[in-house]
PDB file of N, CA and C in Angstrom:
ATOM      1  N   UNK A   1     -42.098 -28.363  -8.562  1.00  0.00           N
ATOM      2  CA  UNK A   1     -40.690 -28.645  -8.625  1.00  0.00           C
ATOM      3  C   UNK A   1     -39.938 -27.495  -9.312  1.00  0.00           C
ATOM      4  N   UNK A   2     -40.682 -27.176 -10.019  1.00  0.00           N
ATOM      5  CA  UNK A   2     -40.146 -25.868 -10.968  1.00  0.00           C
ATOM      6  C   UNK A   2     -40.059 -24.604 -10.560  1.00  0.00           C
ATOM      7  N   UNK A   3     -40.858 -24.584  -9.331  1.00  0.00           N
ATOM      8  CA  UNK A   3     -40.334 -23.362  -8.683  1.00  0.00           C
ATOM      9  C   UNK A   3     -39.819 -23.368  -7.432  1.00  0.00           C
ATOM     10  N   UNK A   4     -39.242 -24.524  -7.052  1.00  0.00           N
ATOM     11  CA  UNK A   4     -38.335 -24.609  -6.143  1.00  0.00           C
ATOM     12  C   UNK A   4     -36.831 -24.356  -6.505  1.00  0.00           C
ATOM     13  N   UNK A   5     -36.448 -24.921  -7.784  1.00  0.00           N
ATOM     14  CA  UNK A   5     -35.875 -24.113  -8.634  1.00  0.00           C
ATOM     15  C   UNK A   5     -34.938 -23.122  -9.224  1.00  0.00           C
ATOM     16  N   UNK A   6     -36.384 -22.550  -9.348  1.00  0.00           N
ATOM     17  CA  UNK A   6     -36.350 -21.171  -9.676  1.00  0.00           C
ATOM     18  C   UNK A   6     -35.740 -20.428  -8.074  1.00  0.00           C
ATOM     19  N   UNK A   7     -36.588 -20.709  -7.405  1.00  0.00           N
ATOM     20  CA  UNK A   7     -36.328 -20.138  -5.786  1.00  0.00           C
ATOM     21  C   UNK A   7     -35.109 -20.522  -5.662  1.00  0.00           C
ATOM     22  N   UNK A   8     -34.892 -21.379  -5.926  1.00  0.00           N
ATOM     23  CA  UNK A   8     -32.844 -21.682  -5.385  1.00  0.00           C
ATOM     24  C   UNK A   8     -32.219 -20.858  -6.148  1.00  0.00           C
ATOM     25  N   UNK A   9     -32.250 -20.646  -7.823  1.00  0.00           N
ATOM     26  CA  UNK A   9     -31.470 -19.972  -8.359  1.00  0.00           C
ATOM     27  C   UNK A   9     -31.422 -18.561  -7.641  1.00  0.00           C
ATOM     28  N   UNK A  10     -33.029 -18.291  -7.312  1.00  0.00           N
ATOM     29  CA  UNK A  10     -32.472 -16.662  -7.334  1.00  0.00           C
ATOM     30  C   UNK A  10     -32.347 -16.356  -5.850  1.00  0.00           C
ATOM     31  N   UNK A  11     -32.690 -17.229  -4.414  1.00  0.00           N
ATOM     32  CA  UNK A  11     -32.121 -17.443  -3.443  1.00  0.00           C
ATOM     33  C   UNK A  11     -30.189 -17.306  -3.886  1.00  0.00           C
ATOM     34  N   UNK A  12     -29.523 -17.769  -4.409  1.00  0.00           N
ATOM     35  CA  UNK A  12     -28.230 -17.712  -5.235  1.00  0.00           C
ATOM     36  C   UNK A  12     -27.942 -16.308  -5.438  1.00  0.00           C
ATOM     37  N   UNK A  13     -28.801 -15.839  -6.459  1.00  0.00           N
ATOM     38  CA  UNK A  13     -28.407 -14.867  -6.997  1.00  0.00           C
ATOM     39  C   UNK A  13     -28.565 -13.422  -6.108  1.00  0.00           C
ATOM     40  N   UNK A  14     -29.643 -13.339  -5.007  1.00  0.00           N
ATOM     41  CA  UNK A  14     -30.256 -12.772  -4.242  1.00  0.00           C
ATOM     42  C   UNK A  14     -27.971 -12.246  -3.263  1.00  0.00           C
ATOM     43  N   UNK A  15     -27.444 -13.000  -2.591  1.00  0.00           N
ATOM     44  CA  UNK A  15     -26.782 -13.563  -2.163  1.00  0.00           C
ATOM     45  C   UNK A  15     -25.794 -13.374  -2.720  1.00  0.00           C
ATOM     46  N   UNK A  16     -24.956 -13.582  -3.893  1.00  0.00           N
ATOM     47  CA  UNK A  16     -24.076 -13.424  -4.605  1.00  0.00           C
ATOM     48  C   UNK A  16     -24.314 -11.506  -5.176  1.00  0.00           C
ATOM     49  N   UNK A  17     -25.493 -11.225  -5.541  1.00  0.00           N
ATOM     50  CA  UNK A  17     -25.661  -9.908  -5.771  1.00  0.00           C
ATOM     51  C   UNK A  17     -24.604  -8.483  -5.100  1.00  0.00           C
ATOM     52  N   UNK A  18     -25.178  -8.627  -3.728  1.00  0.00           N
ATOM     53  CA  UNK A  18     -24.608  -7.545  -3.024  1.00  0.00           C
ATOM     54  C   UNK A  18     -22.980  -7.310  -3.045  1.00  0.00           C
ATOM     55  N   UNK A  19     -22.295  -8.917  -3.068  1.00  0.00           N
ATOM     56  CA  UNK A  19     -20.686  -8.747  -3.278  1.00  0.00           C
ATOM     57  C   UNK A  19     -20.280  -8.189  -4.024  1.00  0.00           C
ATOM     58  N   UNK A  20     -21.152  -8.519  -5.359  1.00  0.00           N
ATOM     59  CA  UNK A  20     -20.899  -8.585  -6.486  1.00  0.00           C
ATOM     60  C   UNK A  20     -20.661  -6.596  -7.006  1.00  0.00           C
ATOM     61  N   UNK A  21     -21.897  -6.479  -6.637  1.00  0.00           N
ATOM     62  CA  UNK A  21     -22.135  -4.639  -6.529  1.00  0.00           C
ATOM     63  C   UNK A  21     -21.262  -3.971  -5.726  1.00  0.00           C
ATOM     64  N   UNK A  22     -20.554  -4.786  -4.626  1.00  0.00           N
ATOM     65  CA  UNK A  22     -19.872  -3.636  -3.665  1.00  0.00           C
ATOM     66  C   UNK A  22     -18.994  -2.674  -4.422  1.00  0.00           C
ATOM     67  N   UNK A  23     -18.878  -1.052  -4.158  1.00  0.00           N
ATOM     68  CA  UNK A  23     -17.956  -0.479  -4.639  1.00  0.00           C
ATOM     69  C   UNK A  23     -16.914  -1.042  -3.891  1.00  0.00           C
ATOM     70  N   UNK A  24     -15.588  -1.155  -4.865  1.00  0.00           N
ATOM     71  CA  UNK A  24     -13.832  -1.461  -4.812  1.00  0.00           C
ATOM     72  C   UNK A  24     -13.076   0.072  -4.559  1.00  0.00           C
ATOM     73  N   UNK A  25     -12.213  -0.303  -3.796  1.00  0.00           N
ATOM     74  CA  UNK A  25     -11.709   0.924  -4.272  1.00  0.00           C
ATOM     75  C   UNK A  25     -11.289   1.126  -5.806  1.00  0.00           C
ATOM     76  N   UNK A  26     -10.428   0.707  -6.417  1.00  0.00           N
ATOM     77  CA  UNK A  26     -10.133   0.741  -7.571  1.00  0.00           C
ATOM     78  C   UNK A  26     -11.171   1.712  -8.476  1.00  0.00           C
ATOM     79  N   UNK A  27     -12.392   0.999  -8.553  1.00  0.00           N
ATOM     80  CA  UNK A  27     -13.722   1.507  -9.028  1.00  0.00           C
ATOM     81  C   UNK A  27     -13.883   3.015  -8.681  1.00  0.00           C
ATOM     82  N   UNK A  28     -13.754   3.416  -7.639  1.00  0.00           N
ATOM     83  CA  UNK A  28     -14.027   4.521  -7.048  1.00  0.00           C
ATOM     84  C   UNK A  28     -13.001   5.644  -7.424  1.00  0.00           C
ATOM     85  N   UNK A  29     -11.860   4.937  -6.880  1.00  0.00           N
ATOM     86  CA  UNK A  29     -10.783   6.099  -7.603  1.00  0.00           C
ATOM     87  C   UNK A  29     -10.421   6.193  -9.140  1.00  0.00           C
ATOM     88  N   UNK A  30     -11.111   4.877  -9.896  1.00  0.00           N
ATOM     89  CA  UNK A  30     -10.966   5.773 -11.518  1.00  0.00           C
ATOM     90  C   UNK A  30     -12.223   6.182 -11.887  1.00  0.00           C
ATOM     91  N   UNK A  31     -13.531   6.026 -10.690  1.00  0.00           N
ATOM     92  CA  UNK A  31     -14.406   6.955 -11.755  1.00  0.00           C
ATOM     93  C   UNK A  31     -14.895   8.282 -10.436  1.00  0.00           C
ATOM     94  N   UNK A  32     -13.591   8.766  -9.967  1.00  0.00           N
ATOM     95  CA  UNK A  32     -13.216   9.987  -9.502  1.00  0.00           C
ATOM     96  C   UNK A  32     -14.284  10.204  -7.788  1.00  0.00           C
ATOM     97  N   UNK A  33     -14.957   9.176  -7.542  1.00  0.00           N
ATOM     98  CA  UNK A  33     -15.155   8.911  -6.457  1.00  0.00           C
ATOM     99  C   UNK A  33     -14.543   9.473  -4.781  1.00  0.00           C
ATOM    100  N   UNK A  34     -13.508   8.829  -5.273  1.00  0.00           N
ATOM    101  CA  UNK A  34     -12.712   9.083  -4.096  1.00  0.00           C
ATOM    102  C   UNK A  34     -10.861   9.706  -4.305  1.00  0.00           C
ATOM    103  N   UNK A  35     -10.552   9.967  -3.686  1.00  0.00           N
ATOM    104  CA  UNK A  35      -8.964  10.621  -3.314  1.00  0.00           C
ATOM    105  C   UNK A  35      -8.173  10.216  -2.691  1.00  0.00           C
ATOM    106  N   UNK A  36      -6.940  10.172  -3.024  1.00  0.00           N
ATOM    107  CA  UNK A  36      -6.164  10.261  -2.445  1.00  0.00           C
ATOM    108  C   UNK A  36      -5.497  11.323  -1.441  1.00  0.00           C
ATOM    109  N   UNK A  37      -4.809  11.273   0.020  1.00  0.00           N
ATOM    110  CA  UNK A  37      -4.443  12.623   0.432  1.00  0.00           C
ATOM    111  C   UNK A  37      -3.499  12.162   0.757  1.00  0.00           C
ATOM    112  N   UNK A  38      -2.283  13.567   1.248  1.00  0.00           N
ATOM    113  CA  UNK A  38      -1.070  13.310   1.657  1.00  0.00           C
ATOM    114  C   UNK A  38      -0.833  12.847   3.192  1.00  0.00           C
ATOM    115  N   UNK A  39      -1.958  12.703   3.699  1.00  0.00           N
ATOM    116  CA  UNK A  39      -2.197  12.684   4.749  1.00  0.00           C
ATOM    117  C   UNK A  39      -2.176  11.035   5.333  1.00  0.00           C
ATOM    118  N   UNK A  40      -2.283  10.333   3.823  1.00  0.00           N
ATOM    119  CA  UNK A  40      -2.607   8.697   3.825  1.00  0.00           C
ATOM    120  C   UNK A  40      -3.793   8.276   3.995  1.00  0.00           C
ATOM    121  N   UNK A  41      -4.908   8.725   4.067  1.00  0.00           N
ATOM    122  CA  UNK A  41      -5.909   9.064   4.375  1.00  0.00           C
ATOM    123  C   UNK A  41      -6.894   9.063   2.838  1.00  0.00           C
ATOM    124  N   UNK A  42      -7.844   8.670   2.125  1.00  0.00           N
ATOM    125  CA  UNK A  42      -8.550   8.388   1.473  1.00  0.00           C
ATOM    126  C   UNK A  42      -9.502   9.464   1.785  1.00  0.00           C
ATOM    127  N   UNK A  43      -9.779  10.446   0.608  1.00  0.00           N
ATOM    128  CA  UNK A  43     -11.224  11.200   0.910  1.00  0.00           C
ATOM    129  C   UNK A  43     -12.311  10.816   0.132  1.00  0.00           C
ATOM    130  N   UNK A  44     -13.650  11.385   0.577  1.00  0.00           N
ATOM    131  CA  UNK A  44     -14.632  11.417  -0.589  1.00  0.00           C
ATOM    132  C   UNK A  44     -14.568  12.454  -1.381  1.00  0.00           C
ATOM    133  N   UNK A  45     -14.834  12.041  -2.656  1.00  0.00           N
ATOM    134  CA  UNK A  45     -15.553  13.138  -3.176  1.00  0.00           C
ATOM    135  C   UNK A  45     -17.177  13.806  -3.365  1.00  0.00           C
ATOM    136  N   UNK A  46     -17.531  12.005  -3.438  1.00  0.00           N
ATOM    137  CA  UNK A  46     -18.947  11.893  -3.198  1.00  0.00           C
ATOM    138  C   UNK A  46     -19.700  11.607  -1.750  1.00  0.00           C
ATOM    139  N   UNK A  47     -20.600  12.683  -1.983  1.00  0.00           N
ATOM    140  CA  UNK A  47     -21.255  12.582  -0.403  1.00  0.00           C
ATOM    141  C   UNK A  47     -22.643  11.010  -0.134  1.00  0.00           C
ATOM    142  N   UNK A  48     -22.177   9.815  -0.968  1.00  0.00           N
ATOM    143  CA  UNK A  48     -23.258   8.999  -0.943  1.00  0.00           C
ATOM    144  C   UNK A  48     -23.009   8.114  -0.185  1.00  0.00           C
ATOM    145  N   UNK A  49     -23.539   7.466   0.147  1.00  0.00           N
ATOM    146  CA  UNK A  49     -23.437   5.964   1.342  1.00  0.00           C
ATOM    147  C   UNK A  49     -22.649   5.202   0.808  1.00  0.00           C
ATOM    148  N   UNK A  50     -22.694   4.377  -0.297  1.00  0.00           N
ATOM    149  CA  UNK A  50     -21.758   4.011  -0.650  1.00  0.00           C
ATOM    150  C   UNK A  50     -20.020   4.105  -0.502  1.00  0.00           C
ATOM    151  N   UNK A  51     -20.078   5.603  -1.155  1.00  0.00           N
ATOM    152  CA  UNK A  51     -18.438   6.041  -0.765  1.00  0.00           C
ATOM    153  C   UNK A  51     -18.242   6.190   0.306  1.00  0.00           C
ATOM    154  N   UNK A  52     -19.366   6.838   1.036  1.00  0.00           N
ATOM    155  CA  UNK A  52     -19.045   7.338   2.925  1.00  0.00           C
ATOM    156  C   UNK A  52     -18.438   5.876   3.104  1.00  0.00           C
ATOM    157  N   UNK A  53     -19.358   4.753   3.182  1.00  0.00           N
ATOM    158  CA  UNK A  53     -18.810   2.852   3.429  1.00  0.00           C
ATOM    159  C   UNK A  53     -17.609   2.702   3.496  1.00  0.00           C
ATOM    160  N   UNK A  54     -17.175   3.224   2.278  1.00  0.00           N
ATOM    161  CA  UNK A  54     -15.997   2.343   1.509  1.00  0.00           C
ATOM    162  C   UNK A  54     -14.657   3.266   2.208  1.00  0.00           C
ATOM    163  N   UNK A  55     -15.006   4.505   2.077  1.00  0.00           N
ATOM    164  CA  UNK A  55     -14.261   5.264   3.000  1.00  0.00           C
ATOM    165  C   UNK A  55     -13.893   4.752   4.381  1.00  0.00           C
ATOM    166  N   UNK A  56     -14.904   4.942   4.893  1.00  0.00           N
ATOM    167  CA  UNK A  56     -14.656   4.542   6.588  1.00  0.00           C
ATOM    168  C   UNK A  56     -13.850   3.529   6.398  1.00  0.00           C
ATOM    169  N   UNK A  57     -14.020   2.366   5.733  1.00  0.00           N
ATOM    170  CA  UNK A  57     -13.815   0.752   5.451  1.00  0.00           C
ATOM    171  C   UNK A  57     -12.366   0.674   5.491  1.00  0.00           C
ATOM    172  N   UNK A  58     -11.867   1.864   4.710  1.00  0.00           N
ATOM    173  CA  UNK A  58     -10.452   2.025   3.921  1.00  0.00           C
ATOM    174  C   UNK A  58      -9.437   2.063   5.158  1.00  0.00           C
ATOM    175  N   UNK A  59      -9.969   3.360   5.457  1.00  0.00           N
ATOM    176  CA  UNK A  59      -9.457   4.427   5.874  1.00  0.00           C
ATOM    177  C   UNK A  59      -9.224   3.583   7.999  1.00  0.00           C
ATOM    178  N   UNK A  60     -10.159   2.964   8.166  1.00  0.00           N
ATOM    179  CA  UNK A  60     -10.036   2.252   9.404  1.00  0.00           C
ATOM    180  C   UNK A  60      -9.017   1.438   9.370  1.00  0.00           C
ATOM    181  N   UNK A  61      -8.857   0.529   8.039  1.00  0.00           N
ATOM    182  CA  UNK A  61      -7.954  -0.694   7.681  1.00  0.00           C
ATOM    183  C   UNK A  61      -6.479  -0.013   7.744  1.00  0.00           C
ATOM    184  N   UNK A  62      -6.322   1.348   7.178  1.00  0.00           N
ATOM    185  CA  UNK A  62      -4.980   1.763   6.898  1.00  0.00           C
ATOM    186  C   UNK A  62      -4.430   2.522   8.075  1.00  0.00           C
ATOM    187  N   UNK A  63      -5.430   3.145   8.725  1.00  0.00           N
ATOM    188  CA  UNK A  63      -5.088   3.493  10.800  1.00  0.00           C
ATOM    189  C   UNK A  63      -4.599   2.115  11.165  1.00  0.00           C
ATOM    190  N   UNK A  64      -4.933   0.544  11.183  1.00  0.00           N
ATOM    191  CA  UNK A  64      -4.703  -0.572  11.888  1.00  0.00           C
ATOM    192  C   UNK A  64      -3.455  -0.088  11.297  1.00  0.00           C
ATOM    193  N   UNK A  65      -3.112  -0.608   9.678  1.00  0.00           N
ATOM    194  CA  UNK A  65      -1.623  -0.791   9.422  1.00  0.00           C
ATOM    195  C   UNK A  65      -0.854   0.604   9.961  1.00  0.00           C
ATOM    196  N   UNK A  66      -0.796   1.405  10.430  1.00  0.00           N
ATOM    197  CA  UNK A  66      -0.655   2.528  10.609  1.00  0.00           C
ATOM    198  C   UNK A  66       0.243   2.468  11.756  1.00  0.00           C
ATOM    199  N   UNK A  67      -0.532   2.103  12.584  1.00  0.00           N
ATOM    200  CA  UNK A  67      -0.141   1.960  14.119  1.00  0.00           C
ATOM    201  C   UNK A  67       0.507   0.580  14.405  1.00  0.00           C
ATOM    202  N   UNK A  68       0.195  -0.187  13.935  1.00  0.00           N
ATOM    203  CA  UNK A  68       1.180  -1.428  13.603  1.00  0.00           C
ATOM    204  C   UNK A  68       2.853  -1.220  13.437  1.00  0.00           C
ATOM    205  N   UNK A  69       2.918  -0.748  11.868  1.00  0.00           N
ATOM    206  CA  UNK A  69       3.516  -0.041  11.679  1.00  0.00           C
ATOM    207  C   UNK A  69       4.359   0.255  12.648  1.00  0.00           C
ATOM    208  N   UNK A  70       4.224   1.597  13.174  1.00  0.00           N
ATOM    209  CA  UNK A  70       4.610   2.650  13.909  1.00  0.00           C
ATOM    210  C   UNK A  70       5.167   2.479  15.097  1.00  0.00           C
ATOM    211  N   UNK A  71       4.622   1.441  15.324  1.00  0.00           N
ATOM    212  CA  UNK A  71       4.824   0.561  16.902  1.00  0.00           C
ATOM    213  C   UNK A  71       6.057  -0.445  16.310  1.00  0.00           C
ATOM    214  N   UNK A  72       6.202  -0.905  15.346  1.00  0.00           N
ATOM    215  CA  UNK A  72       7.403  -2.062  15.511  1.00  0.00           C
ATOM    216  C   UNK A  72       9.056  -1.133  14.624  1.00  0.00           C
ATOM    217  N   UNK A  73       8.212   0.015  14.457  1.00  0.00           N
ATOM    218  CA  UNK A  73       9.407   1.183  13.792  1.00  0.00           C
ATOM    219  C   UNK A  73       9.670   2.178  14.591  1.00  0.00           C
ATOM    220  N   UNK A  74       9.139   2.421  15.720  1.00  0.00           N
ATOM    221  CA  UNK A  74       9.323   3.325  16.731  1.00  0.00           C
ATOM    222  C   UNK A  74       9.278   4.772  15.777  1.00  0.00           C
ATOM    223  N   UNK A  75       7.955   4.686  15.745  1.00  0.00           N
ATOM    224  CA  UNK A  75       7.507   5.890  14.845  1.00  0.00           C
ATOM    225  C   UNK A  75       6.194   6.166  15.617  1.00  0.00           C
ATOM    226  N   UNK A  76       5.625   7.865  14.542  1.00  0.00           N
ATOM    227  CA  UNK A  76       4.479   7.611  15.669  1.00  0.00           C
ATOM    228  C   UNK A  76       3.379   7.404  14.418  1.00  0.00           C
ATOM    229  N   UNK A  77       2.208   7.646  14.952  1.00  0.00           N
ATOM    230  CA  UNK A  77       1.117   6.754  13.534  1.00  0.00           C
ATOM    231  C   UNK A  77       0.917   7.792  12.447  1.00  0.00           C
ATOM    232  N   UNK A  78       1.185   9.125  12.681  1.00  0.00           N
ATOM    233  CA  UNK A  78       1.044  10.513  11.550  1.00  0.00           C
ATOM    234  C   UNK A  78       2.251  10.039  11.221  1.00  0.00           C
ATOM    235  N   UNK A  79       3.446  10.320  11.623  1.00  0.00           N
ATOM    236  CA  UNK A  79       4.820   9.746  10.737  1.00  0.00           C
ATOM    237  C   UNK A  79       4.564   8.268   9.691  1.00  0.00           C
ATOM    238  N   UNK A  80       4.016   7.282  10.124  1.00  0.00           N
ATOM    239  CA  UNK A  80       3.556   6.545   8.776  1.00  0.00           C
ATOM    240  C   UNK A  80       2.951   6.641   7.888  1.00  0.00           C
ATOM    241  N   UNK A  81       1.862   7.419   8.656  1.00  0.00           N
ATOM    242  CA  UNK A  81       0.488   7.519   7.550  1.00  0.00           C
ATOM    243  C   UNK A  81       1.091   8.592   6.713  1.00  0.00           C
ATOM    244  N   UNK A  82       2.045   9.597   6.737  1.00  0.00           N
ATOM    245  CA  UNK A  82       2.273  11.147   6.077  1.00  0.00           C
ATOM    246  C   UNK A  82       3.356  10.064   5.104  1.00  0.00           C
ATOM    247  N   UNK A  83       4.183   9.300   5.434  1.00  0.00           N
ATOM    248  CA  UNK A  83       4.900   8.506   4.853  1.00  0.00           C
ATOM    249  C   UNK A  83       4.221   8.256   3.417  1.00  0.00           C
ATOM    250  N   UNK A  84       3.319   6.925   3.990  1.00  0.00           N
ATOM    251  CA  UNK A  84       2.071   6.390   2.920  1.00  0.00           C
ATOM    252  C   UNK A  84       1.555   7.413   2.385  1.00  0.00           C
ATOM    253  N   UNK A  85       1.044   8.365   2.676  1.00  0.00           N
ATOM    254  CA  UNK A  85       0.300   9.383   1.840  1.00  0.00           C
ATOM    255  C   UNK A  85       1.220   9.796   0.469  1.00  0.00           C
ATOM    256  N   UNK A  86       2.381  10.187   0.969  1.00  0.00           N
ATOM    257  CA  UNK A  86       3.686  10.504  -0.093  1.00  0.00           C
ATOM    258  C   UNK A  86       3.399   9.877  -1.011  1.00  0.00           C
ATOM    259  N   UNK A  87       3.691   8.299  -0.962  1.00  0.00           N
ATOM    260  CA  UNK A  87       3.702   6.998  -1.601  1.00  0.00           C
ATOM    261  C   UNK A  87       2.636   7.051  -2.541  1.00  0.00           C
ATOM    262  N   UNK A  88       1.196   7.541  -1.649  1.00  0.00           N
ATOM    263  CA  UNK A  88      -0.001   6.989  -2.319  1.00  0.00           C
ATOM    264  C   UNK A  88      -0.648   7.649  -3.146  1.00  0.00           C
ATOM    265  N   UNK A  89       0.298   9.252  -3.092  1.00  0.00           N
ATOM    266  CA  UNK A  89       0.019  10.294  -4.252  1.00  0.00           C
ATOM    267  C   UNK A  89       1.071  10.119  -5.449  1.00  0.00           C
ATOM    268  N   UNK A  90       2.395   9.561  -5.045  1.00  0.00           N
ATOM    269  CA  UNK A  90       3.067   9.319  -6.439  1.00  0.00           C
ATOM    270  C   UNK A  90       2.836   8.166  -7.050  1.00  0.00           C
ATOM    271  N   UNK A  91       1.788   7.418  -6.846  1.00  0.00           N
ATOM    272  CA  UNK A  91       1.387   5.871  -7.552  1.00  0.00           C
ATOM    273  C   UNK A  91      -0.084   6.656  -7.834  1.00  0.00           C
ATOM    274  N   UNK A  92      -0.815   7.448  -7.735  1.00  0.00           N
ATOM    275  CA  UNK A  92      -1.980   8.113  -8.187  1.00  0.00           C
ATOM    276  C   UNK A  92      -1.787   7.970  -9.946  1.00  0.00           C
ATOM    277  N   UNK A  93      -2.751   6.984 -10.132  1.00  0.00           N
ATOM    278  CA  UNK A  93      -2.748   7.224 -11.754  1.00  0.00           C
ATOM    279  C   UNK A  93      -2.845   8.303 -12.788  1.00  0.00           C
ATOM    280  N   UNK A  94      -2.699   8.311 -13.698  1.00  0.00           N
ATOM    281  CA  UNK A  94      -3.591   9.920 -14.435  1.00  0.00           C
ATOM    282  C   UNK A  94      -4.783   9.581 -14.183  1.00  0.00           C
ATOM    283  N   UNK A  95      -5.417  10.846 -14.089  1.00  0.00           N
ATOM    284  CA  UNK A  95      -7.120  11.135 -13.945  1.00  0.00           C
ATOM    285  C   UNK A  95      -7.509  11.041 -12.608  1.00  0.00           C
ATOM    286  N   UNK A  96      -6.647  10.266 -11.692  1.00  0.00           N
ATOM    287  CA  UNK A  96      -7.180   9.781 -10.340  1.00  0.00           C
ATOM    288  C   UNK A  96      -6.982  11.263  -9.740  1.00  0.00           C
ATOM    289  N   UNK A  97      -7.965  11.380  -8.445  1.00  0.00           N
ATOM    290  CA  UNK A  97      -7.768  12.787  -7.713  1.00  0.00           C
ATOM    291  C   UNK A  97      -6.828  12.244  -6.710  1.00  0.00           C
ATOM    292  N   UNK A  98      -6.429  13.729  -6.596  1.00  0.00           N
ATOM    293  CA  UNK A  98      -5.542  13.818  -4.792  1.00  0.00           C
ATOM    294  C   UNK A  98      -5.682  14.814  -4.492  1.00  0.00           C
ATOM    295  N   UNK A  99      -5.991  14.653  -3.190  1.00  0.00           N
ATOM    296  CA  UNK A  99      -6.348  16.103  -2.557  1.00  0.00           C
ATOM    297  C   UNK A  99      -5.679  17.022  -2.765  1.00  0.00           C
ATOM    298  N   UNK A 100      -5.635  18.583  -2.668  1.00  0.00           N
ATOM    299  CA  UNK A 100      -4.489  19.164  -3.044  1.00  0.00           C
ATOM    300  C   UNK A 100      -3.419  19.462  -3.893  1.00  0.00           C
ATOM    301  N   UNK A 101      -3.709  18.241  -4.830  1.00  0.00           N
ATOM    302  CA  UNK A 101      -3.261  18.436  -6.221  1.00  0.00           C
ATOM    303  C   UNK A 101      -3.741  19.087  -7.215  1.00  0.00           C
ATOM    304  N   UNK A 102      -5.523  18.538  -7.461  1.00  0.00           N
ATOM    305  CA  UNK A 102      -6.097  18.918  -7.901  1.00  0.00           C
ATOM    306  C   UNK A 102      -7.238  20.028  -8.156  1.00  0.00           C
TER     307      UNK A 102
END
């Protein structure tokens, strides 16, 4: 009985783990991970799987809003994203990178 248990807890914990670990962006851009560009566009700094992930992840999500966007503003999707980029380098915290700034 006692290690059925045990097996559930860490069946649980097994499960809850990986969310738990995912890099955030947040995470990434204050411990210099990743960038900001003017481009709107998120770089790496680090060449690891992780960031490559979180990158693609980002960076796919903010092309959708992009072209969304662009389409109900009669814009084209570089005119938003160069927009956002503006935006997303003057909200860059101290310490955080941006491409080209730094």
């Amino acid at each position: 009985m006692k290690n059925k248990r045990y097996a559930g807890w860490l069946l649980a914990l097994l499960l809850i783990a990986p969310v738990s670990l995912a890099l955030t962006l947040d995470q990434a851009r204050s411990s210099g991970r990743v960038g900001e560009t003017l481009s709107g566009y998120l770089a790496a700094r680090q060449n690891d799987r992780e960031t490559q992930q979180l990158v693609a992840r980002v960076n796919a999500g903010r092309q959708q809003q992009y072209q969304r966007l662009a389409q109900q503003n009669n814009l084209t999707t570089h005119e938003v994203a160069s927009l956002a980029g503006k935006k997303l380098v003057e909200r860059a915290a101290a310490g955080e990178y941006v491409r080209g700034i730094n």
